[in-house]
Each structure stands twice: as structure tokens, then as C-alpha cells.
C-alpha atoms as a PDB file:
ATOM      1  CA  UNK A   1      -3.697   5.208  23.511  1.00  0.00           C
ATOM      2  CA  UNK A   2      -5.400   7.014  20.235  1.00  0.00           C
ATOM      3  CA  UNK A   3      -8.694   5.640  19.521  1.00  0.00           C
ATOM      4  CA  UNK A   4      -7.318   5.238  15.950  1.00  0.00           C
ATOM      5  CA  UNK A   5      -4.193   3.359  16.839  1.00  0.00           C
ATOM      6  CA  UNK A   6      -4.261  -0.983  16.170  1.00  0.00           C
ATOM      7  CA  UNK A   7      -3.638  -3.101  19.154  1.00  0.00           C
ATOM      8  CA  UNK A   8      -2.745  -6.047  17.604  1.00  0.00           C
ATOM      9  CA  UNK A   9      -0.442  -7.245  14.474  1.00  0.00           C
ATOM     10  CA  UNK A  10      -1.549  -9.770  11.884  1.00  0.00           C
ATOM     11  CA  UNK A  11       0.675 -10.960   9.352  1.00  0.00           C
ATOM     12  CA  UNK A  12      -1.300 -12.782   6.746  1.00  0.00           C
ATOM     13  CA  UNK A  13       0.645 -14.882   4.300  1.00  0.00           C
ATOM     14  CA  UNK A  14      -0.460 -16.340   0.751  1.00  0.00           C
ATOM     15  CA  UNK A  15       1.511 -18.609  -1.400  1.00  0.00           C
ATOM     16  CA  UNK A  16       1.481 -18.335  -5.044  1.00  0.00           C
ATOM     17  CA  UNK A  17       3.259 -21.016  -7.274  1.00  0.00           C
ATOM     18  CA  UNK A  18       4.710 -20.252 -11.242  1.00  0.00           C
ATOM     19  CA  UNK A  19       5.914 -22.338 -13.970  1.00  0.00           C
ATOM     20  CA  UNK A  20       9.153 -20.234 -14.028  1.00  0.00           C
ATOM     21  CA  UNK A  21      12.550 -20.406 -13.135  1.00  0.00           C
ATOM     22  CA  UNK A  22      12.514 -18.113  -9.821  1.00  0.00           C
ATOM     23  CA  UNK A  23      13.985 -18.749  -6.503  1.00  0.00           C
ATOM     24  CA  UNK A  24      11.508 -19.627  -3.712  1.00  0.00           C
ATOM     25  CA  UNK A  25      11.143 -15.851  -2.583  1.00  0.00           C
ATOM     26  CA  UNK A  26       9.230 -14.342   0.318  1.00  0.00           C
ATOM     27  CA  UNK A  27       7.983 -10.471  -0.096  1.00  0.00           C
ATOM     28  CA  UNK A  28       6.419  -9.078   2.824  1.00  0.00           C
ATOM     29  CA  UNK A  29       4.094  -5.705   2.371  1.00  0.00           C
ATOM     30  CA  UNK A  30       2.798  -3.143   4.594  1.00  0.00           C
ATOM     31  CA  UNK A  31       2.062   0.466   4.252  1.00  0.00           C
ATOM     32  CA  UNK A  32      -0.521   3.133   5.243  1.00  0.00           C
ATOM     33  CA  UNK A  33       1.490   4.000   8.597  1.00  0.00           C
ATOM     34  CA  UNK A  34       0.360   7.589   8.630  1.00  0.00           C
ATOM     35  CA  UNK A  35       3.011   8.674  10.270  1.00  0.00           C
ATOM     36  CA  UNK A  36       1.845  11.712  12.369  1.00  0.00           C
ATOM     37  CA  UNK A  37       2.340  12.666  16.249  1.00  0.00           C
ATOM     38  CA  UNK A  38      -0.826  10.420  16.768  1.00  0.00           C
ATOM     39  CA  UNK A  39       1.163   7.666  15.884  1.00  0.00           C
ATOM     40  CA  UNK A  40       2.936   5.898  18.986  1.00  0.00           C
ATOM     41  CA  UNK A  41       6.128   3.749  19.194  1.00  0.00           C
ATOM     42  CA  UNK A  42       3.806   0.599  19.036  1.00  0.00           C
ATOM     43  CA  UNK A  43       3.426   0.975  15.095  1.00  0.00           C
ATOM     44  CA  UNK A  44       7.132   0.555  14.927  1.00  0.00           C
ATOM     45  CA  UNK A  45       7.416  -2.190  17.282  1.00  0.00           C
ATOM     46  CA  UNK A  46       4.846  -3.810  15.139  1.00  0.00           C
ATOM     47  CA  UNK A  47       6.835  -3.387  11.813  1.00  0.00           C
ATOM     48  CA  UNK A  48      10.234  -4.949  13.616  1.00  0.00           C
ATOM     49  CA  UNK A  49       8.255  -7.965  15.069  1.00  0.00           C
ATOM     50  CA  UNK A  50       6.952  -8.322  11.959  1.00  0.00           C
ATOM     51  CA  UNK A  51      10.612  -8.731  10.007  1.00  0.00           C
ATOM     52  CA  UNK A  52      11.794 -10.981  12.480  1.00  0.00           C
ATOM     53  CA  UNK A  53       9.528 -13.214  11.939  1.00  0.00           C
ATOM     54  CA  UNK A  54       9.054 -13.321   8.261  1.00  0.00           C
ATOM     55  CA  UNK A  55      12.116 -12.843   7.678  1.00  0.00           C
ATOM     56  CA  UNK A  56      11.473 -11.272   3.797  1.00  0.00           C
ATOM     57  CA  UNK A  57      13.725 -11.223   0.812  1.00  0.00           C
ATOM     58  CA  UNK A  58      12.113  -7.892  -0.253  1.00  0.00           C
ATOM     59  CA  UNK A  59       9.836  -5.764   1.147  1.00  0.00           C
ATOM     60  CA  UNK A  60       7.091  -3.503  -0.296  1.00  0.00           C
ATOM     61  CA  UNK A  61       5.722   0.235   1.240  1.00  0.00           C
ATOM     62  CA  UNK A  62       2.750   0.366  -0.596  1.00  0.00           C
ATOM     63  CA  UNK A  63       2.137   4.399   0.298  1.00  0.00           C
ATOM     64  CA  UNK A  64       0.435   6.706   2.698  1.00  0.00           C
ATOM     65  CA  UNK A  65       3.701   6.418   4.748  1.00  0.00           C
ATOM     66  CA  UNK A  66       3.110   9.939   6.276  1.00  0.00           C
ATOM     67  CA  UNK A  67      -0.412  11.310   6.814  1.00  0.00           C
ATOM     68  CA  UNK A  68       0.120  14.640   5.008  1.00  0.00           C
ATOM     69  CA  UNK A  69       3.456  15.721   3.723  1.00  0.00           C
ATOM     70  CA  UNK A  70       3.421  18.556   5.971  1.00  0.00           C
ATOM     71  CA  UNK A  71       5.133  15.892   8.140  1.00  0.00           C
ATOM     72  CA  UNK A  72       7.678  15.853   6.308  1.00  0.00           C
ATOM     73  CA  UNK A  73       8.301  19.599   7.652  1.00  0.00           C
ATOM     74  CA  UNK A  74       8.271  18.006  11.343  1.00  0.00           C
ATOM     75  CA  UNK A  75      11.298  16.636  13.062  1.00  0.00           C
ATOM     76  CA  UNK A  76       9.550  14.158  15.324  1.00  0.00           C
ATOM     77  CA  UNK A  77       7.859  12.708  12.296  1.00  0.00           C
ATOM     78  CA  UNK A  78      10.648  12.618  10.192  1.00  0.00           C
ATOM     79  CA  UNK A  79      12.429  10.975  12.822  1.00  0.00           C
ATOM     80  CA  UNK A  80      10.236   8.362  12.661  1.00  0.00           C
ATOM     81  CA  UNK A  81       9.564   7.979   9.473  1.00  0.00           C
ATOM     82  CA  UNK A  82      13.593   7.671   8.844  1.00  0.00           C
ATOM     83  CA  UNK A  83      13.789   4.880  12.089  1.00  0.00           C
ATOM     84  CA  UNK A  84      10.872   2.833  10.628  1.00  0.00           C
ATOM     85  CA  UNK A  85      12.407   2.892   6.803  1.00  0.00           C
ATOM     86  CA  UNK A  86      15.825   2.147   7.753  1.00  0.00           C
ATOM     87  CA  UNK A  87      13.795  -1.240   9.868  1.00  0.00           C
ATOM     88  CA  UNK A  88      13.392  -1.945   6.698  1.00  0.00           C
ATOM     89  CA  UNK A  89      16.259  -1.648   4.452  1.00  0.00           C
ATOM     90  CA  UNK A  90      18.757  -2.882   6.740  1.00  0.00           C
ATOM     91  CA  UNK A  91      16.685  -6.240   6.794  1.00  0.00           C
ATOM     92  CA  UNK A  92      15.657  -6.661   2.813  1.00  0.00           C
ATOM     93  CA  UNK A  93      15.694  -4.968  -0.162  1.00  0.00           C
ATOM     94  CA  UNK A  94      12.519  -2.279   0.644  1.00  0.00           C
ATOM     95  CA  UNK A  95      10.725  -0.426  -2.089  1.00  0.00           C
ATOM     96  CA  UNK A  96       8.271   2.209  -2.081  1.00  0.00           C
ATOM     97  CA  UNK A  97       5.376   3.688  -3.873  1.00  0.00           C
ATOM     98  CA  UNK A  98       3.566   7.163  -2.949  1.00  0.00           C
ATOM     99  CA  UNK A  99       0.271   7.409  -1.619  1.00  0.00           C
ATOM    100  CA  UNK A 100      -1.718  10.034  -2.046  1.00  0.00           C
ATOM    101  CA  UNK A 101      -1.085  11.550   1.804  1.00  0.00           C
ATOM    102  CA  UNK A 102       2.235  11.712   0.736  1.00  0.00           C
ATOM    103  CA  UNK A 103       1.814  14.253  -1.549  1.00  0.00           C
ATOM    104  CA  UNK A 104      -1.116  15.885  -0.834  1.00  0.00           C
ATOM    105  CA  UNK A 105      -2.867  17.274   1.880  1.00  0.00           C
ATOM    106  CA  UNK A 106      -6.362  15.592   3.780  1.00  0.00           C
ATOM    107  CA  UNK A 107      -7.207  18.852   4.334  1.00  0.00           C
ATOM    108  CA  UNK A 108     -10.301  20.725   2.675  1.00  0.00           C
ATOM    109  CA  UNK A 109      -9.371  21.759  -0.040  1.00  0.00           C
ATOM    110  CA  UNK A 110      -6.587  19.814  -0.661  1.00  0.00           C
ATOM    111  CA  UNK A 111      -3.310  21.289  -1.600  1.00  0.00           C
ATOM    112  CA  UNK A 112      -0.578  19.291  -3.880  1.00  0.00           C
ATOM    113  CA  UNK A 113       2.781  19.877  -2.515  1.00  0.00           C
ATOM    114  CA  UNK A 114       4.836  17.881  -5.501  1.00  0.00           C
ATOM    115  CA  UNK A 115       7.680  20.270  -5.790  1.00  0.00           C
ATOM    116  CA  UNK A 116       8.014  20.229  -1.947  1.00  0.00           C
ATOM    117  CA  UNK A 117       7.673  16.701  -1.192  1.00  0.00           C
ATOM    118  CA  UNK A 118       8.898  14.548  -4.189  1.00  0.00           C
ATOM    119  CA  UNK A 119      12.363  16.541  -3.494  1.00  0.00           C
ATOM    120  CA  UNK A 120      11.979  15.473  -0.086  1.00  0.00           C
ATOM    121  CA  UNK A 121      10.830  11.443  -0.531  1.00  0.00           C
ATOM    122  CA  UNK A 122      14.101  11.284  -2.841  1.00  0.00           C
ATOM    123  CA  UNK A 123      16.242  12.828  -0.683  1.00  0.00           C
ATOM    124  CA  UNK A 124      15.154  10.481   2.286  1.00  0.00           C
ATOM    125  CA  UNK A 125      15.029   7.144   0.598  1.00  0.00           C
ATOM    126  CA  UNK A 126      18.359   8.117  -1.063  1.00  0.00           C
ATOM    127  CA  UNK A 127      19.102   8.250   3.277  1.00  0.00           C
ATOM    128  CA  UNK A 128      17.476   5.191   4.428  1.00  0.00           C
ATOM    129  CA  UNK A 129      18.305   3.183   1.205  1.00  0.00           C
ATOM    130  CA  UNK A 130      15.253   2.420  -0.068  1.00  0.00           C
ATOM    131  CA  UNK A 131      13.970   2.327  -3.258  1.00  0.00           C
ATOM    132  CA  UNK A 132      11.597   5.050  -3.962  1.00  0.00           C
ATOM    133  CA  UNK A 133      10.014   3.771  -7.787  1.00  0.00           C
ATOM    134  CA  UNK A 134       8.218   6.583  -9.840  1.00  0.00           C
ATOM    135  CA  UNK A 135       7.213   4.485 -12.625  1.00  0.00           C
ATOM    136  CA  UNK A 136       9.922   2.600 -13.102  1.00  0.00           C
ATOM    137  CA  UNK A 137      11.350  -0.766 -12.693  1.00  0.00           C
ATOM    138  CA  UNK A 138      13.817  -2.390 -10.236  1.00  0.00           C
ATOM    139  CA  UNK A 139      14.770  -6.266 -10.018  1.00  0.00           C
ATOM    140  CA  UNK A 140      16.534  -6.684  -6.412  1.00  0.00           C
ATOM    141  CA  UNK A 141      16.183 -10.631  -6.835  1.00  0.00           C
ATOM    142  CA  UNK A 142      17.192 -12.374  -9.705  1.00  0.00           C
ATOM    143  CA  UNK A 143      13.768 -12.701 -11.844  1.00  0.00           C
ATOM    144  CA  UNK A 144      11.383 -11.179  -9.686  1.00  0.00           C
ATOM    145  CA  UNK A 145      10.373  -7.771 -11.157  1.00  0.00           C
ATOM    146  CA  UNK A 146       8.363  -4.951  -9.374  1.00  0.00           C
ATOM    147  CA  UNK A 147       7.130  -2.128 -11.265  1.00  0.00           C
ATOM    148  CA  UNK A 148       6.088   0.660  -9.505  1.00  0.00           C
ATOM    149  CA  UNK A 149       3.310   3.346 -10.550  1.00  0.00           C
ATOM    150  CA  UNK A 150       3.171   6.923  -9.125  1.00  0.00           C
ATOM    151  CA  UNK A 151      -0.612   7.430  -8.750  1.00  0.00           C
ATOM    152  CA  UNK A 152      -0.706  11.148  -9.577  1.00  0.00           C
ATOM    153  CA  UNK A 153      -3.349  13.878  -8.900  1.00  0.00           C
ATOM    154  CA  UNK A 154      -5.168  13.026 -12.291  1.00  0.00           C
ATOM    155  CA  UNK A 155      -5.821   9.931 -10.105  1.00  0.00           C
ATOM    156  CA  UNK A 156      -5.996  11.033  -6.330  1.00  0.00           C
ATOM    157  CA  UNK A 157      -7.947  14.627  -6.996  1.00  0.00           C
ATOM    158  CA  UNK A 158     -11.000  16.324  -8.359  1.00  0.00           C
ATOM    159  CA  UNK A 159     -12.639  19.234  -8.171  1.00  0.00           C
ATOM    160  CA  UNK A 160     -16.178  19.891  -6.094  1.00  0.00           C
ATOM    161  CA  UNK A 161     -18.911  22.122  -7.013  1.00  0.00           C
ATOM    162  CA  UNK A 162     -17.071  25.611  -5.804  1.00  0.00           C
ATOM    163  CA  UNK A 163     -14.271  24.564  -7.752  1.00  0.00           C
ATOM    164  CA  UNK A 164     -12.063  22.964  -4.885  1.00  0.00           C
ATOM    165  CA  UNK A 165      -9.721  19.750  -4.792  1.00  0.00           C
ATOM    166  CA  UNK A 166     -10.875  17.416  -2.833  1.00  0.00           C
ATOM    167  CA  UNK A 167      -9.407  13.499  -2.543  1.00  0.00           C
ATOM    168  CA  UNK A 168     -10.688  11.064  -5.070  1.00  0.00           C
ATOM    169  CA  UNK A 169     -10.243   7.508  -6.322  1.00  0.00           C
ATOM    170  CA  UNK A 170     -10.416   8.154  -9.876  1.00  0.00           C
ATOM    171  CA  UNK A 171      -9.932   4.728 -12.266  1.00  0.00           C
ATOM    172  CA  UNK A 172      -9.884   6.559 -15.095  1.00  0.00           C
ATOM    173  CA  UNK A 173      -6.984   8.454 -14.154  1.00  0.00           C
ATOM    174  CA  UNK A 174      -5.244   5.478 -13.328  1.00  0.00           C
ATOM    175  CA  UNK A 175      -6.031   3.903 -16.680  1.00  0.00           C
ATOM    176  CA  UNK A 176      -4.639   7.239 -18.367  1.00  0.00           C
ATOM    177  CA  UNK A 177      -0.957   6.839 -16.409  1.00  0.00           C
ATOM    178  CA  UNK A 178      -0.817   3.380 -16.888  1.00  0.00           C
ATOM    179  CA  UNK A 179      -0.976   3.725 -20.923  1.00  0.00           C
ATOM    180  CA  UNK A 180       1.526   5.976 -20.539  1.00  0.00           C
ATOM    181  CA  UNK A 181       3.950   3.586 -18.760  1.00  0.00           C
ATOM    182  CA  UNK A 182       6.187   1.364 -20.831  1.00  0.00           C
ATOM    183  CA  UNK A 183       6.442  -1.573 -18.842  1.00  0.00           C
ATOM    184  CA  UNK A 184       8.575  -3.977 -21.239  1.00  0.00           C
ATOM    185  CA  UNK A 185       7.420  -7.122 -19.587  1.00  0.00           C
ATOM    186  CA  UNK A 186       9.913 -10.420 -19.807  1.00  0.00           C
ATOM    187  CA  UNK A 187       7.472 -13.028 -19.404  1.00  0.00           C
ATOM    188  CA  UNK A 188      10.267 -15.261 -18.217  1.00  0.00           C
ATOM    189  CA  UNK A 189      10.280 -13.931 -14.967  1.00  0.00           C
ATOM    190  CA  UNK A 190       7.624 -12.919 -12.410  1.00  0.00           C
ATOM    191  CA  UNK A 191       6.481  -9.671 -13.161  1.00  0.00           C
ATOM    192  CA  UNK A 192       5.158  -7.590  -9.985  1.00  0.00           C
ATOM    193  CA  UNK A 193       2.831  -4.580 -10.794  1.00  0.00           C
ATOM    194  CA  UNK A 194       2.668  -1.780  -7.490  1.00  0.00           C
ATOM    195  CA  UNK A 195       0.869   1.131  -6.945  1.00  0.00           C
ATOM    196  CA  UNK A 196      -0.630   2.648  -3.559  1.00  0.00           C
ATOM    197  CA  UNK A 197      -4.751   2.559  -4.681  1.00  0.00           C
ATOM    198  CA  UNK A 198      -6.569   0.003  -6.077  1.00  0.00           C
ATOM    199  CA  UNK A 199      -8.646   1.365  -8.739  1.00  0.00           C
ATOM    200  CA  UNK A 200      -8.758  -1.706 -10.584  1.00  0.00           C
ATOM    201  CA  UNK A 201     -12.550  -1.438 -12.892  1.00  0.00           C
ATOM    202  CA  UNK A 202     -12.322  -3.822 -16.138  1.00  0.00           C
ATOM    203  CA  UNK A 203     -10.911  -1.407 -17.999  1.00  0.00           C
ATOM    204  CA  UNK A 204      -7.517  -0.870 -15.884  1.00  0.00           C
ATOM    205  CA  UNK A 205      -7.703  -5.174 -14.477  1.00  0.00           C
ATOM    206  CA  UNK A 206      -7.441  -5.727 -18.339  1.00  0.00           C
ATOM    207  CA  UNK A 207      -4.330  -2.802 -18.803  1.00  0.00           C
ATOM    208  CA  UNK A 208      -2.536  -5.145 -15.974  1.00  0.00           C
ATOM    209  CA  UNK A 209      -3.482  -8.632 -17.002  1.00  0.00           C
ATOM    210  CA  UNK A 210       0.144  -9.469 -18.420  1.00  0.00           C
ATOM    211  CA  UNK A 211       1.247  -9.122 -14.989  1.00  0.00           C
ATOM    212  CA  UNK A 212       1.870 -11.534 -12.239  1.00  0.00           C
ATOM    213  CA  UNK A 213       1.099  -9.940  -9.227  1.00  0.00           C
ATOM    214  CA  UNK A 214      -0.947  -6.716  -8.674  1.00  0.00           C
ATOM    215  CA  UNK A 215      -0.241  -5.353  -5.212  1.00  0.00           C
ATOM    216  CA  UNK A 216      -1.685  -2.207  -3.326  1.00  0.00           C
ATOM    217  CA  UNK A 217      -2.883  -0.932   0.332  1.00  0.00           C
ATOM    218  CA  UNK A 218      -5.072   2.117   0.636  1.00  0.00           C
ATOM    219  CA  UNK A 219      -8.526   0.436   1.903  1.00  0.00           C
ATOM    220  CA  UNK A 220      -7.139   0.252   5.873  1.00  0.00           C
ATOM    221  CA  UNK A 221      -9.141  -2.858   5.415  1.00  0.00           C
ATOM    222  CA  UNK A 222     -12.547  -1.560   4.290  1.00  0.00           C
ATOM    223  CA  UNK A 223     -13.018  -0.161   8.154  1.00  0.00           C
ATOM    224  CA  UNK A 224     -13.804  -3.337   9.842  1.00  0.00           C
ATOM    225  CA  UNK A 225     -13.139  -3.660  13.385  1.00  0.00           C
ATOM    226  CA  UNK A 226     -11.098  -6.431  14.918  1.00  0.00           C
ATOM    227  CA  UNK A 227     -12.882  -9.437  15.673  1.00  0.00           C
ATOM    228  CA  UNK A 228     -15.672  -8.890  12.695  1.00  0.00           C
ATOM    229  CA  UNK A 229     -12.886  -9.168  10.159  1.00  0.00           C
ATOM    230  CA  UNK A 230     -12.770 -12.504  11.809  1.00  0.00           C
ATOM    231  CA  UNK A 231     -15.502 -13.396  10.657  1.00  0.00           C
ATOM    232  CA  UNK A 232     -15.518 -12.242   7.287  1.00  0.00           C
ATOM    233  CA  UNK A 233     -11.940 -14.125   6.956  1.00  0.00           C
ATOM    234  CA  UNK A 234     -13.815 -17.221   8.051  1.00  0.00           C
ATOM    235  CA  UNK A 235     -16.997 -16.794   5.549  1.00  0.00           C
ATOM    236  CA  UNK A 236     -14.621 -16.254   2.971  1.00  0.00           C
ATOM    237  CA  UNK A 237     -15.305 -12.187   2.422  1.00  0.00           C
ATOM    238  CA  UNK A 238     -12.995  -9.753   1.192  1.00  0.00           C
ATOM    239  CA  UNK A 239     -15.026  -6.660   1.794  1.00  0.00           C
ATOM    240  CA  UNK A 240     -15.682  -4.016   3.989  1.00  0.00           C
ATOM    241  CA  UNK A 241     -18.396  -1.518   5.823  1.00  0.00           C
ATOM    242  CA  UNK A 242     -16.829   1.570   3.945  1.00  0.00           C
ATOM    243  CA  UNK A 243     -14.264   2.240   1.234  1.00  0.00           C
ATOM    244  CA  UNK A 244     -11.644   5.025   1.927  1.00  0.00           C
ATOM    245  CA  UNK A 245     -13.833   7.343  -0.550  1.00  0.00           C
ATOM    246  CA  UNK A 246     -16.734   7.049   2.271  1.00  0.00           C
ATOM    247  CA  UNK A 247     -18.952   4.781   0.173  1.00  0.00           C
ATOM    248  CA  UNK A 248     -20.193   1.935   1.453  1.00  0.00           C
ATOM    249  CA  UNK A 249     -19.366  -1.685   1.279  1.00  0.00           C
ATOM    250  CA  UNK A 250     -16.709  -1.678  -0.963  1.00  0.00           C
ATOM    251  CA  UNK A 251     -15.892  -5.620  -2.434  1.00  0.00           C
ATOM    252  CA  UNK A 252     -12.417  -5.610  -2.070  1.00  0.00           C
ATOM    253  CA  UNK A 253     -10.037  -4.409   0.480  1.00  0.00           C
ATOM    254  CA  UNK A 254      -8.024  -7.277   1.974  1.00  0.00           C
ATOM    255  CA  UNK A 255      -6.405 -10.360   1.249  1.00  0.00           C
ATOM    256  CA  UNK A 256      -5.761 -12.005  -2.411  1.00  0.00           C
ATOM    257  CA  UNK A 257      -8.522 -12.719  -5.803  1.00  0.00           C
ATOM    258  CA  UNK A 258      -7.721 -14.429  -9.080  1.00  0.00           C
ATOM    259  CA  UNK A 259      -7.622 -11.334 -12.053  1.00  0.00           C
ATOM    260  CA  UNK A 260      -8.148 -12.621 -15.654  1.00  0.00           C
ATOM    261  CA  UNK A 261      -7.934 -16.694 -15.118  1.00  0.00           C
ATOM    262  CA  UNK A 262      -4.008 -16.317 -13.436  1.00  0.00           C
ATOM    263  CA  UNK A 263      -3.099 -12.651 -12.430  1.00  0.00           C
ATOM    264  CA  UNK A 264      -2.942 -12.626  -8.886  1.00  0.00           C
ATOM    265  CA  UNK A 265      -4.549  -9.605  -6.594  1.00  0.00           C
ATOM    266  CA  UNK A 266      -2.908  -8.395  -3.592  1.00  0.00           C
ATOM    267  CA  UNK A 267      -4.649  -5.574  -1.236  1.00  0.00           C
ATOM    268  CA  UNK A 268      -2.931  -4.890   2.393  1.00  0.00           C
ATOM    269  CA  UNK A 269      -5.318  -3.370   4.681  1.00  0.00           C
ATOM    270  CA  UNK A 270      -2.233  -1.604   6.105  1.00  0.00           C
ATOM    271  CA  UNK A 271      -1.222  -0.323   9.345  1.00  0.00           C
ATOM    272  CA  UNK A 272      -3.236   1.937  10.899  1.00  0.00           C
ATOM    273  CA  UNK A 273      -7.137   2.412  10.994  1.00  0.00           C
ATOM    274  CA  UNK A 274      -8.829   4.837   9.034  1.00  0.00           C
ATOM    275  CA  UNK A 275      -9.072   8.277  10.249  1.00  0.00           C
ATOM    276  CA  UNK A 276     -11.138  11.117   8.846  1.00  0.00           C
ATOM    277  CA  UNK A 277     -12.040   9.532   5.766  1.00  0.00           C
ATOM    278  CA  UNK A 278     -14.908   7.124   7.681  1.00  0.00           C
ATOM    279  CA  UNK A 279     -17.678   8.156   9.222  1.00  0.00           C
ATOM    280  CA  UNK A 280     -17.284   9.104  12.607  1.00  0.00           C
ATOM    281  CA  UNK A 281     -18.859   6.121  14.181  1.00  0.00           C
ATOM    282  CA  UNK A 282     -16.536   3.578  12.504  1.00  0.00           C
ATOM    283  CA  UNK A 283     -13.071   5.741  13.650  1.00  0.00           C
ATOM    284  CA  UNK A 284     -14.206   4.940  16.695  1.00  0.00           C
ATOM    285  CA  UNK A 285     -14.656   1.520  16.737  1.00  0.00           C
ATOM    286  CA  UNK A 286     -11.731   0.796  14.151  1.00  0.00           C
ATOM    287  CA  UNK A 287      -9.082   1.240  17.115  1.00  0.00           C
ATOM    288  CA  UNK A 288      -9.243  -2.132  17.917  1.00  0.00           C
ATOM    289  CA  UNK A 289      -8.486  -3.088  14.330  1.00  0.00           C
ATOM    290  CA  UNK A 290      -5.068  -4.780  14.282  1.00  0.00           C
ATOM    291  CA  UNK A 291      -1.921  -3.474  11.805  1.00  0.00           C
ATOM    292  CA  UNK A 292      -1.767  -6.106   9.077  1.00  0.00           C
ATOM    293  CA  UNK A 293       1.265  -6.773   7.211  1.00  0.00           C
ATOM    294  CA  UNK A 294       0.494  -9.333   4.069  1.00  0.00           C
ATOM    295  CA  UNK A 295       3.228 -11.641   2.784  1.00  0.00           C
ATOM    296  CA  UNK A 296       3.543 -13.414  -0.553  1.00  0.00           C
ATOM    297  CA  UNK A 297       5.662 -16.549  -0.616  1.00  0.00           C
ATOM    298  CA  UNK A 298       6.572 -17.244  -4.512  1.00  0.00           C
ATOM    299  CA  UNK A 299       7.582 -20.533  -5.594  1.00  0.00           C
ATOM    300  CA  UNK A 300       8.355 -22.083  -8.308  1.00  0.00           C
ATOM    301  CA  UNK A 301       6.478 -25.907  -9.823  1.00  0.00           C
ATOM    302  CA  UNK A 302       9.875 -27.959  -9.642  1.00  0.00           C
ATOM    303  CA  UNK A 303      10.725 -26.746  -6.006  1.00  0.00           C
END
């Protein structure tokens, strides 16, 4: 067993109730699976225990599927990747967003490899049926709405001092594609905002407040090992020892918040621990973390 692979599966559900005419729906998210060679059978055993017993109407990848896109390049991973996305589709509706490991590489520097593997995410959701959504909309239950947001490198990259790229979690960036985006929001239905980081300062949490539902993964659950998370869960905490950016105690990476008075926040710590982008220390001990797959349960006032 890798010392960064989960040994146990959570699913952690939240229910969220509108004053709208919707169908009592169940969405089930998960992401950050890295696929790689590190990355055993067990993952996928997880994900398929995981859909039996939900049993979603629609399910959510909310990025980092593959740990660089050079996997994409590599039959074993593909093969994977392919088995674990068809899981998905054949059970529920599945839509995905792109992480930044899907698209660029955690090596330093980093290289973006767009016009290699956009091309190739198309290609293989077009495969698997699944819904790849580069800012745009799709509505695969009658008035339940999920817009998804590419996070590009304006928003996942930066330079160093010698002039490098290097991974980033930049907010302003994000706040710069989302005024781009024409959402057309019908405030009949639910309205469900997804993107793979979230980079959600006041500036961007106010951009989104005429959504719903705000979804995203990315934080691997703020690096806490299994059996502190525990804890936190039970005192109420939503943070972590170290954000994905290597800073410490970030505020946010699991579980749900209240945005602007009704918007509701939704983080999955994802699938896998972190790897390279914790201190060495915490790797180590985040093997025992489990894979955590959240799922919303929407209902409706009358119901």
C-alpha cells in the first residue's frame, strides 16, 4: 500500500431545502482521484461502493481526475481513468470540471499542455458519456442547473522570481473568468455554480451570490489525518493543518458554510491525500486519511 493512498471511504451527506418547484434530488460529488500508477484498484472500489449506496441522480467530478496530464499519454492510466468514469455515467448523469493537474504539469516549472489535453478530456468524456462543462451550462434534471467554470492558467499559474510557472491559487484570476462568463441565471430553478478550486475572497463570494450552490474539491481536506478530522467534525471545524498552496491552516476545506445569508458552500476533500504539495511530514501521515465523497440531498418546502 502507498503511504499516500486512503484506507477508508466516508460519504458525508448535507441536506439543503428551497422554496422552489424541484424534485427531491440527490447529487453525489467526488474528485481529486489523481489517477497515476500510485493509485491502486481500492480508489475504484471506493467510488462503486460509494454509488451503490447513494444511489445519486447526478453526479459531480469536481477535477484533478489525473495527477498530470501526461497520464493521459499512459495506457494503464487511461484505462483507469475510462473504468472509473464510465462507474459513473452508467449509474447517473456525471459531469466534470478540470483541475488544474489535468492540464498542467506538478512538475517544476510547470508546463501547460492545453492543446494536448483539452483534445484529449473531450475525446474521452465524449467515450465514457460524461459531461465535460467548459463554462457552460447543462440541466440533466428538470430545474436543477450546474454551471461549470474552467479554472484556467490566469487562475492555476504564476511566475517565480527566475521567471518560471509554478502552481498557484490565484482569486483574482478567478474573479477575471468569472466576469467573463454569462451565466443567465433562472431564479426559478436551483442554480448550481462548479469549478475545481475554491478561491472564493469577498470579491469572487459576492460574483457568485445569485447562485444556489457553490461546489468545489481541491483542498484533499486541508491535510488532516484520519481520526483528527474526527475531531474537528465533532468541534464543529472546517479547516485544516495546510492548504494545497503549502500555507498553513487554511479555514475552509471540507464540508458545507452559509455564503451571503442563503448561498450554500460545498468543498469535497476528495479522494486521495495530498501528495507533493504538503510538507513532507504530513504526506506521511495523510495515508490514513479516508476518500470522501460529499452528497447534497435537495428538497423542496412542500415535500
Amino acid at each position: 500500500m502507498k503511504l499516500n493512498e486512503p484506507t477508508v471511504l466516508k460519504v458525508r451527506q448535507h441536506t439543503v431545502i428551497f422554496d422552489k418547484k424541484v424534485p427531491p434530488v440527490k447529487v453525489m460529488t467526488t474528485g481529486d482521484w489523481h489517477i497515476s500508477p500510485i493509485i491502486s484498484s481500492r480508489q475504484a472500489d471506493f467510488l462503486k461502493e460509494a454509488i451503490s449506496v447513494v444511489k445519486p441522480d447526478a453526479i459531480i467530478l469536481q477535477g484533478d481526475i489525473v495527477d498530470s496530464p501526461m497520464e493521459l499519454k499512459r495506457d494503464t492510466s487511461l484505462k483507469k481513468l475510462e473504468a472509473e468514469l464510465k462507474t459513473c455515467s452508467k449509474s447517473a448523469p456525471t459531469m466534470l470540471v478540470l483541475g488544474s493537474h489535468d492540464f498542467i504539469t506538478p512538475t517544476k516549472p510547470a508546463h501547460i499542455m492545453k492543446d494536448f489535453s483539452i483534445p484529449c478530456w473531450k475525446e474521452i468524456c465524449k467515450k465514457c458519456h460524461v459531461k465535460l462543462l467548459m463554462d457552460e451550462s447543462y440541466e440533466p434534471i428538470p430545474g436543477v442547473v450546474f454551471y461549470g467554470l474552467f479554472q484556467d492558467e490566469r487562475t492555476m499559474i504564476e511566475l517565480d522570481k527566475t521567471g518560471q510557472k509554478k502552481h498557484c491559487d490565484s482569486a483574482s484570476g478567478f474573479l477575471a473568468k468569472i466576469k467573463e462568463a454569462d451565466f443567465d441565471l433562472d431564479k426559478t430553478k436551483v442554480n448550481w455554480f462548479i469549478s475545481h478550486a475554491p478561491l472564493l475572497d469577498k470579491r469572487v463570494a459576492r460574483e457568485l451570490s445569485d447562485f444556489d450552490i457553490l461546489s468545489f474539491g481541491h483542498t484533499h481536506g486541508g491535510v488532516v489525518p484520519r481520526g483528527l478530522d474526527e475531531i474537528f467534525a465533532k468541534l464543529n471545524i472546517n479547516g485544516g493543518l495546510v492548504s494545497t498552496s503549502a500555507k498553513p491552516c487554511p479555514q475552509m476545506v471540507r464540508g458545507t458554510k452559509i455564503l451571503n445569508g442563503d448561498t450554500l458552500l460545498l468543498i469535497n476533500p476528495g479522494m486521495t491525500g495530498a501528495q507533493f504539495c504538503a510538507p513532507k511530514l504530513l504526506q506521511n501521515l495523510n495515508f490514513v486519511k479516508a476518500s470522501e465523497i460529499s452528497v447534497v440531498e435537495i428538497k423542496n418546502k412542500t415535500d
